[in-house]
C-alpha atoms as a PDB file:
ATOM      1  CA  UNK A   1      91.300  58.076  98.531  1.00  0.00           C
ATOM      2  CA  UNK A   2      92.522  60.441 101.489  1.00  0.00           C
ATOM      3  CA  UNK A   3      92.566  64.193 100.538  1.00  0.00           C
ATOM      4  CA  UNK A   4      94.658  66.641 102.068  1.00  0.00           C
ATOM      5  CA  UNK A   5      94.347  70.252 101.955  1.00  0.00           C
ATOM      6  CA  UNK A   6      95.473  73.189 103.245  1.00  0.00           C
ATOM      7  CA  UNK A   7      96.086  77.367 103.329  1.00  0.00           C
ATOM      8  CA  UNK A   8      98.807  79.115 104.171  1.00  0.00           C
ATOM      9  CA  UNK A   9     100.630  82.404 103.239  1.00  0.00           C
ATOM     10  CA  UNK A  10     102.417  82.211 100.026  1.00  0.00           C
ATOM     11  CA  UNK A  11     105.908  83.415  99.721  1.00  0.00           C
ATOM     12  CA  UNK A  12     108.693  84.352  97.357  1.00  0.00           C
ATOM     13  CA  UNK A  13     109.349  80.481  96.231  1.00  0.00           C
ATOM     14  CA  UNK A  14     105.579  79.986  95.601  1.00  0.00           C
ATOM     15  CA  UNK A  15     105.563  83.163  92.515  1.00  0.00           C
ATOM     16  CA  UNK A  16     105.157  80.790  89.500  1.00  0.00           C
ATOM     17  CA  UNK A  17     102.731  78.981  90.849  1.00  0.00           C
ATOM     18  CA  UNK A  18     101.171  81.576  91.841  1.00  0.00           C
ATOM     19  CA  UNK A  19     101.186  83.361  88.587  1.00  0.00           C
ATOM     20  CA  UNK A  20      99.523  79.824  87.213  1.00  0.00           C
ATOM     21  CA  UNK A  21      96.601  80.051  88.729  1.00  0.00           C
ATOM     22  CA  UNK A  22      96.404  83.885  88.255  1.00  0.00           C
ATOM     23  CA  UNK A  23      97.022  83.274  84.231  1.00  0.00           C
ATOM     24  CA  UNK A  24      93.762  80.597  84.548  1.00  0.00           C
ATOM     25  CA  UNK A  25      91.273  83.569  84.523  1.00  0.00           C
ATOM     26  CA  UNK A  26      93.593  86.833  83.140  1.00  0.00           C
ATOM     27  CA  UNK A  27      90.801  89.459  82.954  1.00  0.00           C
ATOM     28  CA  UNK A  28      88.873  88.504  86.043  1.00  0.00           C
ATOM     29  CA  UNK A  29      92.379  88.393  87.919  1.00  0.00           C
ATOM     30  CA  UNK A  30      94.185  91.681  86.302  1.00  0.00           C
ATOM     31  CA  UNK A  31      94.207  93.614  89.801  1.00  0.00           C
ATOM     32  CA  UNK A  32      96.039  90.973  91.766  1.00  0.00           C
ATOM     33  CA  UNK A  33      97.884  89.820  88.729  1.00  0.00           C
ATOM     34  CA  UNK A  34      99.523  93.495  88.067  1.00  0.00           C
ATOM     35  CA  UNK A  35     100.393  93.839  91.953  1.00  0.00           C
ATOM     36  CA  UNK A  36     101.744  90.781  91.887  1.00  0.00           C
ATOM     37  CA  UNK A  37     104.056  91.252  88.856  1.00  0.00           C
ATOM     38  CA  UNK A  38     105.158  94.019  90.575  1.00  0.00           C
ATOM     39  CA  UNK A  39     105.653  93.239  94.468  1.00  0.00           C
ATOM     40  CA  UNK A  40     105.920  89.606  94.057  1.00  0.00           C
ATOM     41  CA  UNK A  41     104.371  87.925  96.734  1.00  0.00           C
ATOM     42  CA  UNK A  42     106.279  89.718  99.811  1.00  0.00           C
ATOM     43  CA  UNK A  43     103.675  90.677 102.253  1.00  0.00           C
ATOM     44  CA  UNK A  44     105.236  93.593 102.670  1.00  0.00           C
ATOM     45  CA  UNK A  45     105.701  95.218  98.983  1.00  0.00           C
ATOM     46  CA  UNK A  46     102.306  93.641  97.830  1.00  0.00           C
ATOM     47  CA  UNK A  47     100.671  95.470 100.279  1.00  0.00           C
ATOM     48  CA  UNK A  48      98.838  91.770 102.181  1.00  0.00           C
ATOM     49  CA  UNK A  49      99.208  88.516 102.193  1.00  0.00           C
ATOM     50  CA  UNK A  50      98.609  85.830  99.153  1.00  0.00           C
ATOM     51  CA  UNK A  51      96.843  83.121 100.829  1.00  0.00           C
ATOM     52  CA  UNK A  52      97.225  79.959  98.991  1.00  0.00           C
ATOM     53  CA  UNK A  53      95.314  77.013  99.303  1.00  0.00           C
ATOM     54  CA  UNK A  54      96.020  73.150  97.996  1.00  0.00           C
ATOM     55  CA  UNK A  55      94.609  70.112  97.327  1.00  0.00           C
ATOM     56  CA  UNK A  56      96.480  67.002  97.095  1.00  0.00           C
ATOM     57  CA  UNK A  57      99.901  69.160  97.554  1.00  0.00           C
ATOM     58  CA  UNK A  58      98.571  71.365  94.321  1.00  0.00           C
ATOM     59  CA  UNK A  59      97.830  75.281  94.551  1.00  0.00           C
ATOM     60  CA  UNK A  60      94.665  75.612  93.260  1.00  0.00           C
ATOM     61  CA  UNK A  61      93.152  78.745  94.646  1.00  0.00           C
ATOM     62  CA  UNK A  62      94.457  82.069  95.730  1.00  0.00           C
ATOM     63  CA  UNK A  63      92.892  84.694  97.693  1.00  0.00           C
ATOM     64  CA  UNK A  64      94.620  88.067  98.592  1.00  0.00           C
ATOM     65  CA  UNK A  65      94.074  90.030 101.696  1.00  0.00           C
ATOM     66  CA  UNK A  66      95.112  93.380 101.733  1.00  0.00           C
ATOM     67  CA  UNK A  67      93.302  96.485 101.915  1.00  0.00           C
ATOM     68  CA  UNK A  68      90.617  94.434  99.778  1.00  0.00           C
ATOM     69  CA  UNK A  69      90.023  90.480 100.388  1.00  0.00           C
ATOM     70  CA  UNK A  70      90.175  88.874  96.581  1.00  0.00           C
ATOM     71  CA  UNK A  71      89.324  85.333  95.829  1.00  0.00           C
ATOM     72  CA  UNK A  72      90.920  83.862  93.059  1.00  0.00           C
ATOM     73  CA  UNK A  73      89.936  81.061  91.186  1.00  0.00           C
ATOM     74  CA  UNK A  74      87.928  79.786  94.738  1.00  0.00           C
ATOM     75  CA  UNK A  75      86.606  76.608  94.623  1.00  0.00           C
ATOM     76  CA  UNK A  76      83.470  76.580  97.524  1.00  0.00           C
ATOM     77  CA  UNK A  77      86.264  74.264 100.015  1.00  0.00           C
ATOM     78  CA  UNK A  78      89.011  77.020  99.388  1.00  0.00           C
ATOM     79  CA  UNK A  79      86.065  79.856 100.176  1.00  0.00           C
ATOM     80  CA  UNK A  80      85.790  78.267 103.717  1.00  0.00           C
ATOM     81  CA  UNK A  81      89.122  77.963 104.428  1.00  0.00           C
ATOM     82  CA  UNK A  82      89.672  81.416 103.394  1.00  0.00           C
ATOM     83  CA  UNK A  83      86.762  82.837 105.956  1.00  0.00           C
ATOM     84  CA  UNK A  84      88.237  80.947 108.720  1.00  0.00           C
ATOM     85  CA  UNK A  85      91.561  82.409 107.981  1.00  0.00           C
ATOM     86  CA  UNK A  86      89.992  85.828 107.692  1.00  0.00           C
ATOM     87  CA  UNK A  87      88.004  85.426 110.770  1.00  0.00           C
ATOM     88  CA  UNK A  88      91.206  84.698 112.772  1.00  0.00           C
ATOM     89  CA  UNK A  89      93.185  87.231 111.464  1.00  0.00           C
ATOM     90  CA  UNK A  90      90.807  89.681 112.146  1.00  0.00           C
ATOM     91  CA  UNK A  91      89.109  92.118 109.701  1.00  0.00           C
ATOM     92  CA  UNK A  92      91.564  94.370 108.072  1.00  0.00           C
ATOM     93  CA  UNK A  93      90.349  94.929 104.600  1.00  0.00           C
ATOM     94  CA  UNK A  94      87.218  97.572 103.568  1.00  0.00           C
ATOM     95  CA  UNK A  95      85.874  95.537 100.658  1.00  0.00           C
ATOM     96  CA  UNK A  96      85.710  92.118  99.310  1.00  0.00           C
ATOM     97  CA  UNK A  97      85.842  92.193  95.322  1.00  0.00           C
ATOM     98  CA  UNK A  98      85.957  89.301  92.927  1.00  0.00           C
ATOM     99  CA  UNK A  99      83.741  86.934  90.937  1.00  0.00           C
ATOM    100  CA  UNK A 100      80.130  86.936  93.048  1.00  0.00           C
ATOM    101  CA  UNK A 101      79.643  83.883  93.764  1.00  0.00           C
ATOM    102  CA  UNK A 102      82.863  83.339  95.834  1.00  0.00           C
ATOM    103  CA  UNK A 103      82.524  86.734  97.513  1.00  0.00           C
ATOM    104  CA  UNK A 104      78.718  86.248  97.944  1.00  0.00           C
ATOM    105  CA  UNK A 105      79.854  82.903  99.983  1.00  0.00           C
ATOM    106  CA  UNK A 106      82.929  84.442 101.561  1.00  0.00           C
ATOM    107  CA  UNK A 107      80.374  87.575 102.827  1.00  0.00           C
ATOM    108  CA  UNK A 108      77.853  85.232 104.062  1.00  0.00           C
ATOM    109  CA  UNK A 109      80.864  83.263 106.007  1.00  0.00           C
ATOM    110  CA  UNK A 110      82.043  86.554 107.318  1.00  0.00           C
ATOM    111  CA  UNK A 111      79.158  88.804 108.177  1.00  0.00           C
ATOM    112  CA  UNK A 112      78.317  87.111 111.259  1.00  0.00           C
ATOM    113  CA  UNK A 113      81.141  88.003 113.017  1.00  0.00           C
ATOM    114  CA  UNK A 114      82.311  90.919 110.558  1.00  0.00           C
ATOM    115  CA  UNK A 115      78.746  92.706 110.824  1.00  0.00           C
ATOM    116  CA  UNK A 116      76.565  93.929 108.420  1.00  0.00           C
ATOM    117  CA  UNK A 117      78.256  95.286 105.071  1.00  0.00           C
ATOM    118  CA  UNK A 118      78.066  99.169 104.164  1.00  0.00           C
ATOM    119  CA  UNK A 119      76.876  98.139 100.425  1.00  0.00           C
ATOM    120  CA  UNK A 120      76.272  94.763  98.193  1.00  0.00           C
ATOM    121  CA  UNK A 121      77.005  95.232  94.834  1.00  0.00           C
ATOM    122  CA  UNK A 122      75.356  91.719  93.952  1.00  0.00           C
ATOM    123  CA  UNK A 123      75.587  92.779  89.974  1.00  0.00           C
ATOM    124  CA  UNK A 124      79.045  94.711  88.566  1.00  0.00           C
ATOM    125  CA  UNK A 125      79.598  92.778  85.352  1.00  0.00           C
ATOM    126  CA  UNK A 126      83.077  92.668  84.003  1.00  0.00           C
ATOM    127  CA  UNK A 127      83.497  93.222  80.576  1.00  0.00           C
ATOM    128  CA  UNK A 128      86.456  92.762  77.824  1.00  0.00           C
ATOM    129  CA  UNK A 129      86.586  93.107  74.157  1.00  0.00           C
ATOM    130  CA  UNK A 130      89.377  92.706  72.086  1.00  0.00           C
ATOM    131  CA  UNK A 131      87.984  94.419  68.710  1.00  0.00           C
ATOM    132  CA  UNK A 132      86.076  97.535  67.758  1.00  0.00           C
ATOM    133  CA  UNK A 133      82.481  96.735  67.191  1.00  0.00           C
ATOM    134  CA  UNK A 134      80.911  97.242  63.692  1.00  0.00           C
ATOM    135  CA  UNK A 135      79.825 100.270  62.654  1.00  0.00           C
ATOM    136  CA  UNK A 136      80.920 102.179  65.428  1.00  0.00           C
ATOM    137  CA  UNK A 137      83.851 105.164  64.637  1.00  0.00           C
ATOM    138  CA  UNK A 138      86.240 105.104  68.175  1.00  0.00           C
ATOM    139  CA  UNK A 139      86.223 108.253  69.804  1.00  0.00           C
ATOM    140  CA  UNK A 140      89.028 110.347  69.107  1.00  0.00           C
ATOM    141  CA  UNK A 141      89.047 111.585  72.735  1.00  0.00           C
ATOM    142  CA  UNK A 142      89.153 108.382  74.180  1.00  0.00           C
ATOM    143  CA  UNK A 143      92.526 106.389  74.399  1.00  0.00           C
ATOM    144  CA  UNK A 144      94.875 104.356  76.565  1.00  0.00           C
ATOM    145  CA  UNK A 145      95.225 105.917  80.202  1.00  0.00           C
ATOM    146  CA  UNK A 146      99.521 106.078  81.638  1.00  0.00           C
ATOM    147  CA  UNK A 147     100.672 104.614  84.140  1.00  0.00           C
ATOM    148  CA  UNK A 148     100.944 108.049  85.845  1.00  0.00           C
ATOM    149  CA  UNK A 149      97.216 108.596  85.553  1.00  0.00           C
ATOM    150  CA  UNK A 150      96.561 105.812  87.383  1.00  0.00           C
ATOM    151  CA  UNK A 151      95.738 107.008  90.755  1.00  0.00           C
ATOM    152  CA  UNK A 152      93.360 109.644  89.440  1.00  0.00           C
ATOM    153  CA  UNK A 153      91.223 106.917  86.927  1.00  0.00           C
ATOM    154  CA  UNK A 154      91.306 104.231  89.785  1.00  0.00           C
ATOM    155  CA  UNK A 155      88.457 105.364  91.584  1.00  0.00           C
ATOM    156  CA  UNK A 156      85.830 105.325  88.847  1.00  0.00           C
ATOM    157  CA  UNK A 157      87.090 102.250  88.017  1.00  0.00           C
ATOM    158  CA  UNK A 158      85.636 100.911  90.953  1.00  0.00           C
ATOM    159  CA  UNK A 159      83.187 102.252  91.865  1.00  0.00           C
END
């Protein structure tokens, strides 16, 4: 059977499907999937490009390339394709962030013509709950941050 597959920039007319393969993995994803909720996938108001990539005419990876480079749902053949589009487009992110093994392989595609990165971060676990654990009282100090507080809490967030 003959496979065909492909990346290109995603536009406007490509959002749902987008937002598919952004829903597969929610809490991994929630960084793209916010900015893309709220730019849609206009280069311009996201802030990069949404690079999609198919197989057999089906998006089944994402990766976005802004100010960071973001794999998304990155099979090892999408990883590729993504560092050959990132290599000809030139470096013009500061940080690849995502699951590690797909930015572990994307780095190692990159480096050699990217150079040598500032800092690996080869273990930041992601973590979600979605109760209170038992026995433990919540901390009346601690609550939901605003929207408006956002700029100030994003920082610690990452690093």
């Amino acid at each position: 059977m003959l496979t065909q597959t492909t990346t290109r920039v995603l536009g406007p007319s490509d959002l749902d499907a987008a937002l598919a393969v952004l829903d597969r993995e929610p809490v991994a994803n929630a960084f793209v999937t916010s900015r893309v909720h709220v730019a849609g996938l206009d280069p311009w108001r996201l802030g990069g490009e949404m690079w999609g990539w198919y197989e057999d005419g089906m998006l089944t990876s994402l990766c976005y390339a802004g100010a960071n480079l973001v794999p998304i749902c990155a099979t090892p053949r999408a990883v590729r394709a993504f560092a050959d589009r990132a290599r000809r487009s030139g470096r013009r992110c500061s940080s690849i962030v995502g699951p590690a093994e797909s930015t572990a392989q994307l780095w190692r595609l990159l480096e050699p013509t990217w150079g040598p990165a500032r800092e690996v971060r080869a273990h930041q676990p992601l973590m979600v709950t979605d109760r209170m654990p038992d026995g433990i009282a919540p901390d009346p100090h601690v609550r939901r941050v605003r929207k408006d507080e956002m700029e100030t809490i994003m920082p610690a967030c990452v690093r």
